[in-house]
Structures are given as structure tokens and as C-alpha cells.
N, C-alpha and C. Protein backbone atom coordinates (compact mmCIF):
# COMPACT_ATOMS: atom_id res chain seq x y z
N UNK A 1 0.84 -1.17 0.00
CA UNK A 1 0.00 0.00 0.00
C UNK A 1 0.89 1.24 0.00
N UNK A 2 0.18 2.25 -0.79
CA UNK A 2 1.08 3.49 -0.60
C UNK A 2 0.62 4.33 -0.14
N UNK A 3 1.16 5.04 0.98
CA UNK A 3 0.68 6.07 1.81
C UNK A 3 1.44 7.20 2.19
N UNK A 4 0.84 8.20 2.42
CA UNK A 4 1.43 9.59 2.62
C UNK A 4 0.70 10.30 3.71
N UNK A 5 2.23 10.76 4.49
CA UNK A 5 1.53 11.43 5.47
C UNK A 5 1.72 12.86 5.63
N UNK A 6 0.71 13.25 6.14
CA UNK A 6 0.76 14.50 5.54
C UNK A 6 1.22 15.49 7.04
N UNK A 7 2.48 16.40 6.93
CA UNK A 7 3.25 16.46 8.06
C UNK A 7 3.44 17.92 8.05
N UNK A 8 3.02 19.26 9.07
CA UNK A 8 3.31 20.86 8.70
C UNK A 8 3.90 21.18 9.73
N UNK A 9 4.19 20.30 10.62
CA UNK A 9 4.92 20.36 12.41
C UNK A 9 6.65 21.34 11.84
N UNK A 10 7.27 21.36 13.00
CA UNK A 10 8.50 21.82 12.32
C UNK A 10 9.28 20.47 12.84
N UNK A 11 10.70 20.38 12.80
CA UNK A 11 11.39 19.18 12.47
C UNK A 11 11.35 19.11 14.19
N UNK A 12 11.73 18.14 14.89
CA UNK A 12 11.94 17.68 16.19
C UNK A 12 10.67 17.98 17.17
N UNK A 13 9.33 18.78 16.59
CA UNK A 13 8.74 18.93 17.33
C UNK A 13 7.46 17.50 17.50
N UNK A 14 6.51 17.34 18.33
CA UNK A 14 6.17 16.00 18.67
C UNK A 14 5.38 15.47 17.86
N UNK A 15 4.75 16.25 16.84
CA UNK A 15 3.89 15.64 15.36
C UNK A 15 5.02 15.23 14.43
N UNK A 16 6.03 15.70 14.07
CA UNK A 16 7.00 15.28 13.41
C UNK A 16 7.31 13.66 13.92
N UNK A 17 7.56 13.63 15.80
CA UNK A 17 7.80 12.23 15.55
C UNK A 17 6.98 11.49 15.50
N UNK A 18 5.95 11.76 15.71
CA UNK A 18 4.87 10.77 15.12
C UNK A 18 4.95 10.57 14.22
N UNK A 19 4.76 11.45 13.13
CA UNK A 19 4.87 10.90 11.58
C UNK A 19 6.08 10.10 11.25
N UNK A 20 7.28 10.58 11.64
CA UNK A 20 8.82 9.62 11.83
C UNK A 20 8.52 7.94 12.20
N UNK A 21 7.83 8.25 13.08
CA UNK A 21 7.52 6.92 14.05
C UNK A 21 6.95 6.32 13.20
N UNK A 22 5.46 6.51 12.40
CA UNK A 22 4.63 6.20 12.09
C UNK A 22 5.10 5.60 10.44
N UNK A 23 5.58 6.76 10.31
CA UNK A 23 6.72 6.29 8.67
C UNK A 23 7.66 4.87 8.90
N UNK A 24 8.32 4.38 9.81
CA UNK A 24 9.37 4.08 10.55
C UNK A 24 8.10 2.70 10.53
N UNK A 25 7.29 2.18 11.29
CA UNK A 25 6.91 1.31 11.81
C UNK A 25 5.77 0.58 10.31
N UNK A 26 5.24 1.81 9.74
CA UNK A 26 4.16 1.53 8.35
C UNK A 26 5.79 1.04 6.84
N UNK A 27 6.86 1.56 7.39
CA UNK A 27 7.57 0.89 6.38
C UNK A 27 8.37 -0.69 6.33
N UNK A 28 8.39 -1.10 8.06
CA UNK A 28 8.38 -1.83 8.26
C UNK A 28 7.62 -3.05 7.99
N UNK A 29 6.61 -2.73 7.65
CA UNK A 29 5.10 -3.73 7.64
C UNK A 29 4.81 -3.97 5.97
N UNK A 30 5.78 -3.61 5.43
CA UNK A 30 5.92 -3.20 4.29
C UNK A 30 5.53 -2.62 3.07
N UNK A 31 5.10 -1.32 3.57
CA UNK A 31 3.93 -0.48 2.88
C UNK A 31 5.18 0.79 1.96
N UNK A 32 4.73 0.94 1.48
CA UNK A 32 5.77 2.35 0.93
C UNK A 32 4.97 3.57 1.19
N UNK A 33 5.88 4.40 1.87
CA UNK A 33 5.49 5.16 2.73
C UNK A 33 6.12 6.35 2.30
N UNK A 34 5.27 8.16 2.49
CA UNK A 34 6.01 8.80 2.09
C UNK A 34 5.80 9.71 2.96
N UNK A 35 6.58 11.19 3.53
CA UNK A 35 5.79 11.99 4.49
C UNK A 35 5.98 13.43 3.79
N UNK A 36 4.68 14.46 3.65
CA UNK A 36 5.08 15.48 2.78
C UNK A 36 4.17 16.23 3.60
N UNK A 37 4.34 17.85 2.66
CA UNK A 37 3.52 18.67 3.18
C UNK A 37 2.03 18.91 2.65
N UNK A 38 1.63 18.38 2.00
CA UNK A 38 0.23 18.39 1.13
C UNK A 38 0.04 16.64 0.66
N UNK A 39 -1.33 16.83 0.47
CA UNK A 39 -1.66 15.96 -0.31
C UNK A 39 -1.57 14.81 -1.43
N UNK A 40 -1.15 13.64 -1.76
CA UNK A 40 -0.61 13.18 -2.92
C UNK A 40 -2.03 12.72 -3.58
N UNK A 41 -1.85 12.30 -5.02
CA UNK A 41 -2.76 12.49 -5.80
C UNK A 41 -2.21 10.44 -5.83
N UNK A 42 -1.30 10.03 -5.99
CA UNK A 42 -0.78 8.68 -6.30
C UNK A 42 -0.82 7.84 -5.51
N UNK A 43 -1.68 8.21 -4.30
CA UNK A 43 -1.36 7.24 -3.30
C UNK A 43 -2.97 6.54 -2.89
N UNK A 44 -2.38 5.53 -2.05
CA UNK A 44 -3.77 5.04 -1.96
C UNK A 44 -4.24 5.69 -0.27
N UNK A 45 -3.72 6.32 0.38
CA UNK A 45 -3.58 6.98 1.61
C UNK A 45 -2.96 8.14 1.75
N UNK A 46 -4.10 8.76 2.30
CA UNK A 46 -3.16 10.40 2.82
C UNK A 46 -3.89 10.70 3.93
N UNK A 47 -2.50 10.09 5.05
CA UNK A 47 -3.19 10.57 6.47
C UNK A 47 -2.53 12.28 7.38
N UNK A 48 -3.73 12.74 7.36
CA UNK A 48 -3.12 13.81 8.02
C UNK A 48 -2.67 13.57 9.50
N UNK A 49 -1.20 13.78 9.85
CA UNK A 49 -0.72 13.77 11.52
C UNK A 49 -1.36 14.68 12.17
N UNK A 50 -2.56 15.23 11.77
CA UNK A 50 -3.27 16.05 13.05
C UNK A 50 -4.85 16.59 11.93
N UNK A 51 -5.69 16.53 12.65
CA UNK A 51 -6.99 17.23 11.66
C UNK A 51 -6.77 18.90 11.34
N UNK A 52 -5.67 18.85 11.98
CA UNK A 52 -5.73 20.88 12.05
C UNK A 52 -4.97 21.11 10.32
N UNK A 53 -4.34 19.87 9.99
CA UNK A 53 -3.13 20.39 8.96
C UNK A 53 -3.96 20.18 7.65
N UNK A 54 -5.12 19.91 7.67
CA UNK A 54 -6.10 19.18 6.48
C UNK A 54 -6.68 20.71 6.07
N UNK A 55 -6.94 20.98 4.91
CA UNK A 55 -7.86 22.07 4.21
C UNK A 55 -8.91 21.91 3.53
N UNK A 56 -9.53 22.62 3.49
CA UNK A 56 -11.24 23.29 3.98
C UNK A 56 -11.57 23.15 2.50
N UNK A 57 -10.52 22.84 1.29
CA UNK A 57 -11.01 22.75 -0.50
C UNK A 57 -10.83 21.49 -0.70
N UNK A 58 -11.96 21.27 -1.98
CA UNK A 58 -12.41 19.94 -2.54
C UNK A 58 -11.14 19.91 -3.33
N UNK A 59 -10.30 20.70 -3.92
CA UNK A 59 -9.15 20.42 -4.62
C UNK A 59 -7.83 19.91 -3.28
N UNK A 60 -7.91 19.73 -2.69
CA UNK A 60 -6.77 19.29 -1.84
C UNK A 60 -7.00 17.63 -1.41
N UNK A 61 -8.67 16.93 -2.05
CA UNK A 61 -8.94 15.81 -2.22
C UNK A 61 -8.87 15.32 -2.87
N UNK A 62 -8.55 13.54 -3.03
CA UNK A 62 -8.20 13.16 -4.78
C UNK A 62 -9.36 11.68 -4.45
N UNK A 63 -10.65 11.53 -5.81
CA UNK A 63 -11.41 10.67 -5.28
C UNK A 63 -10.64 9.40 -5.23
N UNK A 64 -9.32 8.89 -5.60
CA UNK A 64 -8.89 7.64 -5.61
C UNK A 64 -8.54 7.31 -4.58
N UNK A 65 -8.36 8.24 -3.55
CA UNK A 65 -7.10 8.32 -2.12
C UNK A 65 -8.15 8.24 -0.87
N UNK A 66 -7.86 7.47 -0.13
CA UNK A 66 -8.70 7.22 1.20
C UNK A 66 -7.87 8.41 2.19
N UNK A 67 -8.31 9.32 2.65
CA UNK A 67 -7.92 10.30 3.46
C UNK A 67 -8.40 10.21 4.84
N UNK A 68 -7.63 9.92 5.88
CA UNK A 68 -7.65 9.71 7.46
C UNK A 68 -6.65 10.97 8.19
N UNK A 69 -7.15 10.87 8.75
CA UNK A 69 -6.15 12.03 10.23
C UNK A 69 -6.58 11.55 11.54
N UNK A 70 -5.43 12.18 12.31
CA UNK A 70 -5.01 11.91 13.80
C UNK A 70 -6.03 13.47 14.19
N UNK A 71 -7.10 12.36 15.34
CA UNK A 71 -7.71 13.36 16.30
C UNK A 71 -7.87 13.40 17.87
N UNK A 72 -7.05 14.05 18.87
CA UNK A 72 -7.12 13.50 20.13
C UNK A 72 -8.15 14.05 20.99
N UNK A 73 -8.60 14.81 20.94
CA UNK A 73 -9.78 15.55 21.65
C UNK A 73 -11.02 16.61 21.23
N UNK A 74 -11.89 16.27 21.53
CA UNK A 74 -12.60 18.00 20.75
C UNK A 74 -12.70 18.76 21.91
N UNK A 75 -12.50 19.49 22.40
CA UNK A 75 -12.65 20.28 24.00
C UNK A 75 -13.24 22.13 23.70
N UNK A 76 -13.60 22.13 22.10
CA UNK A 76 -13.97 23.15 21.99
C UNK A 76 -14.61 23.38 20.49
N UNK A 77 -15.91 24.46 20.35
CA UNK A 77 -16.02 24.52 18.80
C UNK A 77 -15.46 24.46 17.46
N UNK A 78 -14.28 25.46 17.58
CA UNK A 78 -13.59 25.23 16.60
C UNK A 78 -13.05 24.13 16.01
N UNK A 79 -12.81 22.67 17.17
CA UNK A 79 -12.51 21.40 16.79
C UNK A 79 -13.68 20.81 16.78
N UNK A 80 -14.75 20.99 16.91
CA UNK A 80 -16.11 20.34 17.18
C UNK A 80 -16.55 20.51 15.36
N UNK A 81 -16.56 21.32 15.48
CA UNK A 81 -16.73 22.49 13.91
C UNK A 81 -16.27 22.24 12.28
N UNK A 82 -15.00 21.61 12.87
CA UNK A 82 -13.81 20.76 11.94
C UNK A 82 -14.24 19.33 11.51
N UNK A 83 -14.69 18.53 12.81
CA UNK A 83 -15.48 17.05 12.19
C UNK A 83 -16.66 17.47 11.85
């Protein structure tokens, strides 16, 4: 499977290692794995490392690509608002 994750953290901060991690453990399992800042159009996965890094246009979706993200809490509208 090919998957992409979709990563806007800066380098060493704790979404980065998730996606590291997550790259790291999904390449192991033997998936080909890629981590970028947007969207891929070629993949069969594009998971966003957080729902905040995902955008609000139908062009940043591709209908072939199953699109997932990381969500840990809603504790307020604006994340309520987002799902």
C-alpha cells in the first residue's frame, strides 16, 4: 500500500515524531510510505498527523485516495466544527 503522510509540524517537534515513528513502523510492515507537506494524488492513503493540517477545499482531495487524520480531543467549537 502506498501512503502519505501528511506532516506541517516543524522538524523535532512532537507531530513530526509521530509521523517519523509512524513512517518508521508503516515501512516496516511493508507499505511504501512517504511523508510530505500536502496531499498526494498517487497514493492510496493520505493521512493527516493532526486534523488541524487538512484544508477546507475539494481540490486538496483526490477521489482515488482514502484520506484519514489523527484526532485527540474536541474540548472546543472550533474542533467540534472541523469534524
Amino acid at each position: 500500500m502506498r501512503i502519505n503522510i501528511v506532516n506541517l509540524d516543524k522538524d523535532n517537534w512532537i507531530l513530526t515524531k509521530f509521523a517519523r515513528k509512524l513512517h518508521y513502523n508503516l515501512n516496516r510492515a511493508g507499505h511504501t510510505v512517504f511523508i510530505s507537506k500536502k496531499a498526494k494524488k498517487n497514493v492510496d492513503i493520505n493521512h493527516y498527523i493532526i486534523f488541524l493540517f487538512q484544508k477546507e477545499n475539494k481540490e486538496s482531495y483526490f477521489l482515488n485516495t482514502i484520506n484519514t487524520t489523527m484526532l485527540t480531543h474536541v474540548n472546543d467549537n472550533f474542533r467540534y466544527n472541523k469534524i
